[in-house]
PDB file of N, CA and C in Angstrom:
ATOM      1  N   UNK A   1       7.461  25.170  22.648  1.00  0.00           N
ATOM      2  CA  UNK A   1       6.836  26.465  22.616  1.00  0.00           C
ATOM      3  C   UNK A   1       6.087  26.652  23.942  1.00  0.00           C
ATOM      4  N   UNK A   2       6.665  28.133  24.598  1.00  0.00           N
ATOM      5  CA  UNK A   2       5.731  27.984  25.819  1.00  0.00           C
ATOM      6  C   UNK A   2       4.649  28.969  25.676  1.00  0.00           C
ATOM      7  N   UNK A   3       4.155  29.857  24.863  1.00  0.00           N
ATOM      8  CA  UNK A   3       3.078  30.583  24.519  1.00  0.00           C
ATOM      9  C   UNK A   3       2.578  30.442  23.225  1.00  0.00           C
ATOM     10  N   UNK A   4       1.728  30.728  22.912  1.00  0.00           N
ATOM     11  CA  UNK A   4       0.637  31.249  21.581  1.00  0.00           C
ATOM     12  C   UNK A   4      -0.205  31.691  21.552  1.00  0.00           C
ATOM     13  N   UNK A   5      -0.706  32.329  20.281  1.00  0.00           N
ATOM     14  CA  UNK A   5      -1.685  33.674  20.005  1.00  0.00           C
ATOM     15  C   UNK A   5      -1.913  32.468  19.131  1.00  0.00           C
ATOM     16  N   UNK A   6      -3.759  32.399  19.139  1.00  0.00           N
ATOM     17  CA  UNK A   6      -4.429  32.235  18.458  1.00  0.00           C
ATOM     18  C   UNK A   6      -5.522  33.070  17.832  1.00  0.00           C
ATOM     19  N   UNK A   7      -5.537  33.732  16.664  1.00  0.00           N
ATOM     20  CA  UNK A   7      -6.415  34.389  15.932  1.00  0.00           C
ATOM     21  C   UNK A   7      -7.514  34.194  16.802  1.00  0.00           C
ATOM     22  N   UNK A   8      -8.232  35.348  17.148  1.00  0.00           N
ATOM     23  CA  UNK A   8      -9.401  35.512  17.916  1.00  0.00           C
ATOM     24  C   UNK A   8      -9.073  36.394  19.181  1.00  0.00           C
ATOM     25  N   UNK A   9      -9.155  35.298  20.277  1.00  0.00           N
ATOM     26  CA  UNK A   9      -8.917  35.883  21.493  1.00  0.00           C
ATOM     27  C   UNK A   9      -8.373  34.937  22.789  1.00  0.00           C
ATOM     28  N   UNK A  10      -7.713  33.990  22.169  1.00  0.00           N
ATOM     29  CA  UNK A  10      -7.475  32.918  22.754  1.00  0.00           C
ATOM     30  C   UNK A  10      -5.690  33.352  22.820  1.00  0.00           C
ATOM     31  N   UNK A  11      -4.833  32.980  23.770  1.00  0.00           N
ATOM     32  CA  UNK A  11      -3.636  32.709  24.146  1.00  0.00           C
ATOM     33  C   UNK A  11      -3.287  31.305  25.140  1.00  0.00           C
ATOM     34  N   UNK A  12      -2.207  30.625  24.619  1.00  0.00           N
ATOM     35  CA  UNK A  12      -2.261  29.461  25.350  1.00  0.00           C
ATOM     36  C   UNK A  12      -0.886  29.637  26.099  1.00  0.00           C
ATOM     37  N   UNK A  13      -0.928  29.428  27.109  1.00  0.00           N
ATOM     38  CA  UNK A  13       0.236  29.194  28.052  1.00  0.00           C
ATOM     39  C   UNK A  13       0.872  28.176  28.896  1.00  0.00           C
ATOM     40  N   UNK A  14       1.881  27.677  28.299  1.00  0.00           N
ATOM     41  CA  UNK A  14       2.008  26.683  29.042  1.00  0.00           C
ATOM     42  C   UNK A  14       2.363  26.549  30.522  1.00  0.00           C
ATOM     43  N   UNK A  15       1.655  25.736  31.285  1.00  0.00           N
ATOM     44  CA  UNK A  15       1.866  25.463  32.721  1.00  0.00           C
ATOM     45  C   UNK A  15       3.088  26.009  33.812  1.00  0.00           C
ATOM     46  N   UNK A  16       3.676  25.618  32.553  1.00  0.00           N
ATOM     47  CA  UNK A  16       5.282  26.004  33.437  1.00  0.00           C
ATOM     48  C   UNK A  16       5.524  27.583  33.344  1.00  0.00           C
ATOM     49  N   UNK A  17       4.798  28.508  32.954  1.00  0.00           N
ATOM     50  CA  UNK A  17       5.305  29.719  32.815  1.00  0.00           C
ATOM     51  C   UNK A  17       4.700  29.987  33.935  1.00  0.00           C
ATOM     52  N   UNK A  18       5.796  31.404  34.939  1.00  0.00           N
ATOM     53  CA  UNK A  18       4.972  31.911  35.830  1.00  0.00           C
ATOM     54  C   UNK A  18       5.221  33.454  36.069  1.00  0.00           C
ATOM     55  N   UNK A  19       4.195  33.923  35.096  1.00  0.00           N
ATOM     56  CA  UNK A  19       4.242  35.068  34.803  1.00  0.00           C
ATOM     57  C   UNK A  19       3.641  36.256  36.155  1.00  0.00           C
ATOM     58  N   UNK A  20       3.291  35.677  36.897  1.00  0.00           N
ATOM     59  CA  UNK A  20       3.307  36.494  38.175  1.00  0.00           C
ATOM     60  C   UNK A  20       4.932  36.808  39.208  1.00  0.00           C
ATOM     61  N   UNK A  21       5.853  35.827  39.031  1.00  0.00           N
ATOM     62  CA  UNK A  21       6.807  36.064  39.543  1.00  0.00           C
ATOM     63  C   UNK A  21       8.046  35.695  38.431  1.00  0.00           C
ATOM     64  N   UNK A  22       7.779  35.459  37.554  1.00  0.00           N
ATOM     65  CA  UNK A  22       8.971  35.830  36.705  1.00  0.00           C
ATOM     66  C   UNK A  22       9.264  36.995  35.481  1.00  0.00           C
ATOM     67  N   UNK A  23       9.892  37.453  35.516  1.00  0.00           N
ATOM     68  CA  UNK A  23       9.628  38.967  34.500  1.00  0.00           C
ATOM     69  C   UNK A  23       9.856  38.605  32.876  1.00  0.00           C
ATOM     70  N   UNK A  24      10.809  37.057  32.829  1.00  0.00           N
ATOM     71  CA  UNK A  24      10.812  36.766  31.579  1.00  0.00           C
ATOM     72  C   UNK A  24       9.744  36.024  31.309  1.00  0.00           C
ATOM     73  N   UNK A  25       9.308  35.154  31.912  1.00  0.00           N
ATOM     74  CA  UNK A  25       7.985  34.609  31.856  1.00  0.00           C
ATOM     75  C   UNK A  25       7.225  36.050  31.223  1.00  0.00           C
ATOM     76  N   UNK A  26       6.501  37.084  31.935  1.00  0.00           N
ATOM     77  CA  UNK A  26       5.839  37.568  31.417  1.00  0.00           C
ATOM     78  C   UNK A  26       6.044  38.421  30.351  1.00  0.00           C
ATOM     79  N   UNK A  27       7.199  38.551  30.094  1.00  0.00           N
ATOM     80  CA  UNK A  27       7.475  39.508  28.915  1.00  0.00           C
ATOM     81  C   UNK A  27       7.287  38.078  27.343  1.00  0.00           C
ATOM     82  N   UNK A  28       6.985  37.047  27.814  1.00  0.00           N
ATOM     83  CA  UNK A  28       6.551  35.958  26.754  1.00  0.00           C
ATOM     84  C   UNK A  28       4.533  36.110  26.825  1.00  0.00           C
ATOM     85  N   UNK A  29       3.728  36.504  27.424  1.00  0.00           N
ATOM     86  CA  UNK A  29       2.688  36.700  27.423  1.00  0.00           C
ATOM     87  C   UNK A  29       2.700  37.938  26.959  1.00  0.00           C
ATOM     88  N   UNK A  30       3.282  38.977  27.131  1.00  0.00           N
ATOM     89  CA  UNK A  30       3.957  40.404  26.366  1.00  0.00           C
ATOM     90  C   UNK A  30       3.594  39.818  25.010  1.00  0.00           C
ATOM     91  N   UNK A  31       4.713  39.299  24.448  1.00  0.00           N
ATOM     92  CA  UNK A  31       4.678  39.019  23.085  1.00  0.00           C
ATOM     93  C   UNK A  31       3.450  38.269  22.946  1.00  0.00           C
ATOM     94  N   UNK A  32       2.849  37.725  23.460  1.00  0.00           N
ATOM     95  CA  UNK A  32       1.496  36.969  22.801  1.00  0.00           C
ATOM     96  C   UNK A  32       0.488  38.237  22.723  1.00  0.00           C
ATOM     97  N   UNK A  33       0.305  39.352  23.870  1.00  0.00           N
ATOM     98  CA  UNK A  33      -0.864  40.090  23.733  1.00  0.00           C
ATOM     99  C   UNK A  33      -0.656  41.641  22.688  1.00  0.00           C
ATOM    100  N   UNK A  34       1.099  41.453  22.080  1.00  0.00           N
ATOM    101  CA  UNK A  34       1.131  42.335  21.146  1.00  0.00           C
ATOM    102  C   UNK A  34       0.239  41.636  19.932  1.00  0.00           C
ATOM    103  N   UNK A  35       0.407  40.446  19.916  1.00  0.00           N
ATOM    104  CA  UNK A  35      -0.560  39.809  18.923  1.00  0.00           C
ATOM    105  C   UNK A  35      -1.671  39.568  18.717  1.00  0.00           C
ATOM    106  N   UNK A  36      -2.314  39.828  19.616  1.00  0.00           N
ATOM    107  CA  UNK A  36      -3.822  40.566  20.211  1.00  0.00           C
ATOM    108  C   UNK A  36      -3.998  41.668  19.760  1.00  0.00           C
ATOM    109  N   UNK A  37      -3.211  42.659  19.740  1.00  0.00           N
ATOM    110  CA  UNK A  37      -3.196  44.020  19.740  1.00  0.00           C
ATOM    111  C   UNK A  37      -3.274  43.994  18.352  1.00  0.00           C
ATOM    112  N   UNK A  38      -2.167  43.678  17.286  1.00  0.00           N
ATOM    113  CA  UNK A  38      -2.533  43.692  16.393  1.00  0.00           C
ATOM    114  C   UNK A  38      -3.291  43.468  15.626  1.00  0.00           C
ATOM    115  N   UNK A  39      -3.770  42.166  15.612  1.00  0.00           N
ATOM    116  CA  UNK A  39      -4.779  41.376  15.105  1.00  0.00           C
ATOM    117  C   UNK A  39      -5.980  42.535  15.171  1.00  0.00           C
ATOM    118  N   UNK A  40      -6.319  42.906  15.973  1.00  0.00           N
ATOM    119  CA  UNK A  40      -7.827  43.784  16.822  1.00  0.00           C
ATOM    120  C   UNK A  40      -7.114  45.098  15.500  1.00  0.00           C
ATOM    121  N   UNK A  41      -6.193  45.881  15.504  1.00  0.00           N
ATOM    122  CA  UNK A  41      -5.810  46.853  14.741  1.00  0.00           C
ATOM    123  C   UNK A  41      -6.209  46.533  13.357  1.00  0.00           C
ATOM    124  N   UNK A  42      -6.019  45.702  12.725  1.00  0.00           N
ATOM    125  CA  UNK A  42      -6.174  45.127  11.702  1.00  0.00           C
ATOM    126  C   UNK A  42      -5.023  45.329  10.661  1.00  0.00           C
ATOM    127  N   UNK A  43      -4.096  45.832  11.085  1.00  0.00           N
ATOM    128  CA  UNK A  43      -2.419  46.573  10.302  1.00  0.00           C
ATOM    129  C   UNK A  43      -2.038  45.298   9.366  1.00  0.00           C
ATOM    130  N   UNK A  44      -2.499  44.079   9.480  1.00  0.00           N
ATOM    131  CA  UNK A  44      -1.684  43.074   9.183  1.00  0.00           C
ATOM    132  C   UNK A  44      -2.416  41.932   8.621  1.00  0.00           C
ATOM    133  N   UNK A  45      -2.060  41.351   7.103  1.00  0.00           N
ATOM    134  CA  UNK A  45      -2.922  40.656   6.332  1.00  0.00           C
ATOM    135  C   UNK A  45      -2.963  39.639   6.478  1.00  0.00           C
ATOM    136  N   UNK A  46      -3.680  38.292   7.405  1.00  0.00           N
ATOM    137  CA  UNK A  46      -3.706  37.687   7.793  1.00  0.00           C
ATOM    138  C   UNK A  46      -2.889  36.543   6.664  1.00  0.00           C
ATOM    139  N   UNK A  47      -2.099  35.234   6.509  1.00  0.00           N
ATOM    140  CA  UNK A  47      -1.717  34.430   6.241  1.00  0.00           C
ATOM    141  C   UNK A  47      -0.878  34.950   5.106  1.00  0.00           C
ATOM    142  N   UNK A  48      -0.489  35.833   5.333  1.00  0.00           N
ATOM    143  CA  UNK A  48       0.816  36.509   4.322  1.00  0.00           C
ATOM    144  C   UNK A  48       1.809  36.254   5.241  1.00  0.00           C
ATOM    145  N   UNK A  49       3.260  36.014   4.437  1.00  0.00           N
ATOM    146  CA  UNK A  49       4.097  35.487   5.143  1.00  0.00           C
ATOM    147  C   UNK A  49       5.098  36.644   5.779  1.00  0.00           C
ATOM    148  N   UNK A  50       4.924  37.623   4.582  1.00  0.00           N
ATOM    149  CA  UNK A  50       5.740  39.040   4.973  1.00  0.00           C
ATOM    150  C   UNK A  50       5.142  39.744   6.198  1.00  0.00           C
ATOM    151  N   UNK A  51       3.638  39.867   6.301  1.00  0.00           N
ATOM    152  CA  UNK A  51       2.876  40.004   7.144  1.00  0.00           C
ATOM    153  C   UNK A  51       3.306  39.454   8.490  1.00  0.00           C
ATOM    154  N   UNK A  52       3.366  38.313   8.681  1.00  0.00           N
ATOM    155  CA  UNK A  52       3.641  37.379   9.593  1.00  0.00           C
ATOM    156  C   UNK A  52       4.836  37.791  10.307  1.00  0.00           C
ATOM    157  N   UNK A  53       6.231  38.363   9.455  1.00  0.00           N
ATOM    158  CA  UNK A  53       7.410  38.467   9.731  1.00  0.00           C
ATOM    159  C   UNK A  53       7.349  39.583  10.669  1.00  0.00           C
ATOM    160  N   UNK A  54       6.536  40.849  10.085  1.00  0.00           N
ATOM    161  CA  UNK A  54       6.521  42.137  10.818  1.00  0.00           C
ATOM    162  C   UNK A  54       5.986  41.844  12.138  1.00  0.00           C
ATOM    163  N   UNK A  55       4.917  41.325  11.660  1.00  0.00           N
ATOM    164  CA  UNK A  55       4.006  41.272  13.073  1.00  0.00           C
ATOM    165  C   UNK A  55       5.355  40.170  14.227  1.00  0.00           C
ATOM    166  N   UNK A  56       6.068  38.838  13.837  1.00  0.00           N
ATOM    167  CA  UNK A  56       6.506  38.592  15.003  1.00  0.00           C
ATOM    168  C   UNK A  56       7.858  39.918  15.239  1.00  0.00           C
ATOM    169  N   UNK A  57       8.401  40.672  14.293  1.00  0.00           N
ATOM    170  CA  UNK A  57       9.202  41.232  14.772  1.00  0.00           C
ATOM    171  C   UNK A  57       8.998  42.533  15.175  1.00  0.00           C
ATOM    172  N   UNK A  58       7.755  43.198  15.266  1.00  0.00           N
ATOM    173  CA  UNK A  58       7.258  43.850  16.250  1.00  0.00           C
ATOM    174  C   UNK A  58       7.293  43.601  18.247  1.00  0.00           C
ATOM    175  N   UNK A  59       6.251  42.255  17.865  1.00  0.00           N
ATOM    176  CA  UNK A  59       6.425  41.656  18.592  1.00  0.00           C
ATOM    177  C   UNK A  59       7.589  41.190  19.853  1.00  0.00           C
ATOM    178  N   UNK A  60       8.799  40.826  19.223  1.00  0.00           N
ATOM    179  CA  UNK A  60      10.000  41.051  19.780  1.00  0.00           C
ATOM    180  C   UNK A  60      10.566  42.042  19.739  1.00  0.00           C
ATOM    181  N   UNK A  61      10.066  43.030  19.240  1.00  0.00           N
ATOM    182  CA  UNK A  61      10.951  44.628  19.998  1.00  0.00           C
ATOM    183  C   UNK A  61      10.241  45.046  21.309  1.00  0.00           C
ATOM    184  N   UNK A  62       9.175  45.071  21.220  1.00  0.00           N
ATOM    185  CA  UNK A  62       8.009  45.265  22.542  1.00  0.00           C
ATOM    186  C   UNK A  62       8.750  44.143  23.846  1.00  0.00           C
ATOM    187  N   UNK A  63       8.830  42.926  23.781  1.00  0.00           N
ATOM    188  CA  UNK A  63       9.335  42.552  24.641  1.00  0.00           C
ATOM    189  C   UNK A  63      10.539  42.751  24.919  1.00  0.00           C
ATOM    190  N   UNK A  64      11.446  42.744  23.864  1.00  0.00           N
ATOM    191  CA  UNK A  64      12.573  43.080  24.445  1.00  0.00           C
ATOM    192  C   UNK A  64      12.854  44.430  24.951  1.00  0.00           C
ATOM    193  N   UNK A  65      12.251  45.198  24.681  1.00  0.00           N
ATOM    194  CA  UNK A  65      12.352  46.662  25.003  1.00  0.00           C
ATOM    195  C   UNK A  65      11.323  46.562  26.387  1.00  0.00           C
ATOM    196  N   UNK A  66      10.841  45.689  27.113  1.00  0.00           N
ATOM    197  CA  UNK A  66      10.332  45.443  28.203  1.00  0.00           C
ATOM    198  C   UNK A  66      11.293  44.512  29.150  1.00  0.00           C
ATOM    199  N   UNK A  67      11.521  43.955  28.306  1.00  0.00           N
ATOM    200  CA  UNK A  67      12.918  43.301  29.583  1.00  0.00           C
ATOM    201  C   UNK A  67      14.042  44.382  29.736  1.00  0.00           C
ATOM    202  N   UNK A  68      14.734  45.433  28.644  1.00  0.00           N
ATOM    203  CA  UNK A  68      15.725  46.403  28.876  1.00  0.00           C
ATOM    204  C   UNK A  68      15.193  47.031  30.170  1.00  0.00           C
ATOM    205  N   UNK A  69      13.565  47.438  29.686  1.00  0.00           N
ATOM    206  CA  UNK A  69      13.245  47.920  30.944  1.00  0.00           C
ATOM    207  C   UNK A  69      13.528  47.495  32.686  1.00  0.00           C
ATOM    208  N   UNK A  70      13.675  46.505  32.102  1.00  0.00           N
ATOM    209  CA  UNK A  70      13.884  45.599  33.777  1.00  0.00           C
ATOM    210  C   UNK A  70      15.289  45.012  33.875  1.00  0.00           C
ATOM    211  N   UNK A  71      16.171  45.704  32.900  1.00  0.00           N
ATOM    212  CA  UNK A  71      17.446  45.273  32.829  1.00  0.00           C
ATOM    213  C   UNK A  71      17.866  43.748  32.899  1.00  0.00           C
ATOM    214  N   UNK A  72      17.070  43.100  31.757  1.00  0.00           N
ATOM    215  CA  UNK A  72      16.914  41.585  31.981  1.00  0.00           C
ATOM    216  C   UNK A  72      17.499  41.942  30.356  1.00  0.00           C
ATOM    217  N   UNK A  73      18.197  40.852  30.059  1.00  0.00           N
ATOM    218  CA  UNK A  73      18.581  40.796  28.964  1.00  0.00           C
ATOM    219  C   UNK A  73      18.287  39.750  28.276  1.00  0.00           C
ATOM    220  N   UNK A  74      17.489  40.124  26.651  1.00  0.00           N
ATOM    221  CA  UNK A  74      17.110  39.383  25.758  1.00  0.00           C
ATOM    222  C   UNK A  74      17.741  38.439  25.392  1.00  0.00           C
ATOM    223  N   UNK A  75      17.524  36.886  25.786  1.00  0.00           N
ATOM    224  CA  UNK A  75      18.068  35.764  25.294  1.00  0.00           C
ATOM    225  C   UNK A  75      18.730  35.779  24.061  1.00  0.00           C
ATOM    226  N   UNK A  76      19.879  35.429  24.011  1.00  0.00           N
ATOM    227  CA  UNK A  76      20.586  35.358  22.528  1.00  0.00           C
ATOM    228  C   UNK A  76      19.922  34.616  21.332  1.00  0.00           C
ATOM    229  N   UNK A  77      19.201  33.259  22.211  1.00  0.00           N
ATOM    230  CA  UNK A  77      18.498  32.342  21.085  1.00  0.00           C
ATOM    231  C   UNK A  77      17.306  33.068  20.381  1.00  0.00           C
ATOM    232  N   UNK A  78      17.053  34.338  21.119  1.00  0.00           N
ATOM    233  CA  UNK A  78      15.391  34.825  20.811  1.00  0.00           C
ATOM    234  C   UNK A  78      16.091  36.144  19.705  1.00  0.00           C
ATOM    235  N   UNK A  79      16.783  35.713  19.029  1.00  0.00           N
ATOM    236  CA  UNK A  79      16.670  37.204  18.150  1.00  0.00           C
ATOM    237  C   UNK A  79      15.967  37.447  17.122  1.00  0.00           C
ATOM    238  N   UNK A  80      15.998  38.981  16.645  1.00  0.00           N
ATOM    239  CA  UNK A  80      14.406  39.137  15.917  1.00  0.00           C
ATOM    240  C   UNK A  80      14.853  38.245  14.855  1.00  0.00           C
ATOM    241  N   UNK A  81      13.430  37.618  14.594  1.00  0.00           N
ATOM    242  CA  UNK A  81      13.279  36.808  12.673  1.00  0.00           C
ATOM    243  C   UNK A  81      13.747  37.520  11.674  1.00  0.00           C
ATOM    244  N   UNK A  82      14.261  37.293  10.833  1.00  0.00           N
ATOM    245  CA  UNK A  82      14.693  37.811   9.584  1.00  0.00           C
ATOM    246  C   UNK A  82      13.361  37.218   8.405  1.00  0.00           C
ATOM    247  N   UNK A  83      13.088  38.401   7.364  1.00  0.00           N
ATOM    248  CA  UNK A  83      12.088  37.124   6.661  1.00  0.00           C
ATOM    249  C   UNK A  83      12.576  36.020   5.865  1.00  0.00           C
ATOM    250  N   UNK A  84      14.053  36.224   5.450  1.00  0.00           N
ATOM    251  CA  UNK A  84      14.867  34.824   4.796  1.00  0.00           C
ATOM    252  C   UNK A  84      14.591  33.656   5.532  1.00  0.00           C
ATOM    253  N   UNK A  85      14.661  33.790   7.019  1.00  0.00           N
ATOM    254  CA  UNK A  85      14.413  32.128   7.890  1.00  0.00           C
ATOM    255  C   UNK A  85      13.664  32.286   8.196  1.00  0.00           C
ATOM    256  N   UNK A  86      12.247  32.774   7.595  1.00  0.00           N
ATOM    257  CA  UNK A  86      10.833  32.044   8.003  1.00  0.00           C
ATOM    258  C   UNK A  86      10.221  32.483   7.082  1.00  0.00           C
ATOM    259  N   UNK A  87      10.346  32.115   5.842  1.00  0.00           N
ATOM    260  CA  UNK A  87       9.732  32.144   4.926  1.00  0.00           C
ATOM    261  C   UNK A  87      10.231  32.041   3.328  1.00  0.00           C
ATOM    262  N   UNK A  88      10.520  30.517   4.015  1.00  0.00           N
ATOM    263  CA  UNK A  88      11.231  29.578   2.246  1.00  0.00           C
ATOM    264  C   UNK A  88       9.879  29.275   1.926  1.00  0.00           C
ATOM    265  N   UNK A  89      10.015  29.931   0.469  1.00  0.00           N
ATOM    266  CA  UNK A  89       8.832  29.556  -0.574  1.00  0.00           C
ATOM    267  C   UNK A  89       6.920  30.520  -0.428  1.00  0.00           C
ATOM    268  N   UNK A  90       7.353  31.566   0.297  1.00  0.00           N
ATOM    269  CA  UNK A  90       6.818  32.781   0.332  1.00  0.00           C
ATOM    270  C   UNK A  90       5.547  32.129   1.450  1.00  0.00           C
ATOM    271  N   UNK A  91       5.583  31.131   2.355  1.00  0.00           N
ATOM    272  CA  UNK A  91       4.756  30.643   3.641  1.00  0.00           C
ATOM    273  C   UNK A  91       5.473  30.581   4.562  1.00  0.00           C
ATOM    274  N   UNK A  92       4.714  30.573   5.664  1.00  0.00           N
ATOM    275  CA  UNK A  92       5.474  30.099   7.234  1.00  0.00           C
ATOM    276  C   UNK A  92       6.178  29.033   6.574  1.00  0.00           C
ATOM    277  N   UNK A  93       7.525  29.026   7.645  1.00  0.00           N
ATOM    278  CA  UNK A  93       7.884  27.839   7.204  1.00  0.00           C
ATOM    279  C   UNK A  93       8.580  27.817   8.682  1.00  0.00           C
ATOM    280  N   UNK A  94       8.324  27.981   9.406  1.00  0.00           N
ATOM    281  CA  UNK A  94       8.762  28.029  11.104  1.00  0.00           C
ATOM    282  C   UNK A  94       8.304  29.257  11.952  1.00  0.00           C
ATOM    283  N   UNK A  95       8.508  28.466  13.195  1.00  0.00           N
ATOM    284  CA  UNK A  95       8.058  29.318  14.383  1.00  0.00           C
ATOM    285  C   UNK A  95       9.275  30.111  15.220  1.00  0.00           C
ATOM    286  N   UNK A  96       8.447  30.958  16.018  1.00  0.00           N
ATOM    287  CA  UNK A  96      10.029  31.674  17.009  1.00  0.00           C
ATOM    288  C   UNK A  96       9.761  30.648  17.912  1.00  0.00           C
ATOM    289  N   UNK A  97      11.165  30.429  18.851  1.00  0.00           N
ATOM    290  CA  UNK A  97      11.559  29.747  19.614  1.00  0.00           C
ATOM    291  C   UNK A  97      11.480  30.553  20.846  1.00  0.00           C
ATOM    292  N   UNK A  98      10.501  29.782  21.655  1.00  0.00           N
ATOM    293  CA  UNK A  98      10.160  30.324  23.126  1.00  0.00           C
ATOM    294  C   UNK A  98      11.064  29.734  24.102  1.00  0.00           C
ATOM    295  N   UNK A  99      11.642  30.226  24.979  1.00  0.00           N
ATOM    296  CA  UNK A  99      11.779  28.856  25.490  1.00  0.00           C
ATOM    297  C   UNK A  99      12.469  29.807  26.907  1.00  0.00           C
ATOM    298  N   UNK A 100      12.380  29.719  28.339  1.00  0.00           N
ATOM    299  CA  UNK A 100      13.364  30.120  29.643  1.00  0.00           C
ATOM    300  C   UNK A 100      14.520  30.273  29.251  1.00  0.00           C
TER     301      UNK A 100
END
């Protein structure tokens, strides 16, 4: 995982991203500060799993609709979550896959 949103106001990034000169790099801090955004909105019930689903697949329309913008095309591995694969037994039960 090379980003995360942590409830609050915290985002972690890993080292290797370089979101000043790469556009996919930053369209992955994209998706972390839609999760900012939301969170602050309050649209979304914290540790609900359905909850969880919208919010990451919000999330990945915003970025990807920011890379179209830049005619960069959305990684095949990154497609939006479905709530069937992330959420056996009505909890997280996995993360999206970040990755260059």
């Amino acid at each position: 995982m090379l980003a995360m949103y942590l409830h609050g106001n915290t985002i972690f990034l890993d080292d290797r991203l370089d979101v000043h000169g790469n556009d996919y790099h930053t369209s992955i801090l994209l998706h972390e500060l839609v999760h900012y955004v939301q969170q602050q909105s309050g649209r979304f019930r914290e540790g609900d799993c359905d909850s969880w689903v919208k919010e990451e697949q919000e999330a990945f329309r915003v970025q990807a609709a920011w890379l179209r913008e830049r005619t960069i095309s959305f990684p095949q591995h990154h497609q939006i979550p479905r709530r069937e694969h992330l959420c056996a037994g009505g909890s997280r039960s996995g993360t999206a896959p970040l990755q260059p």
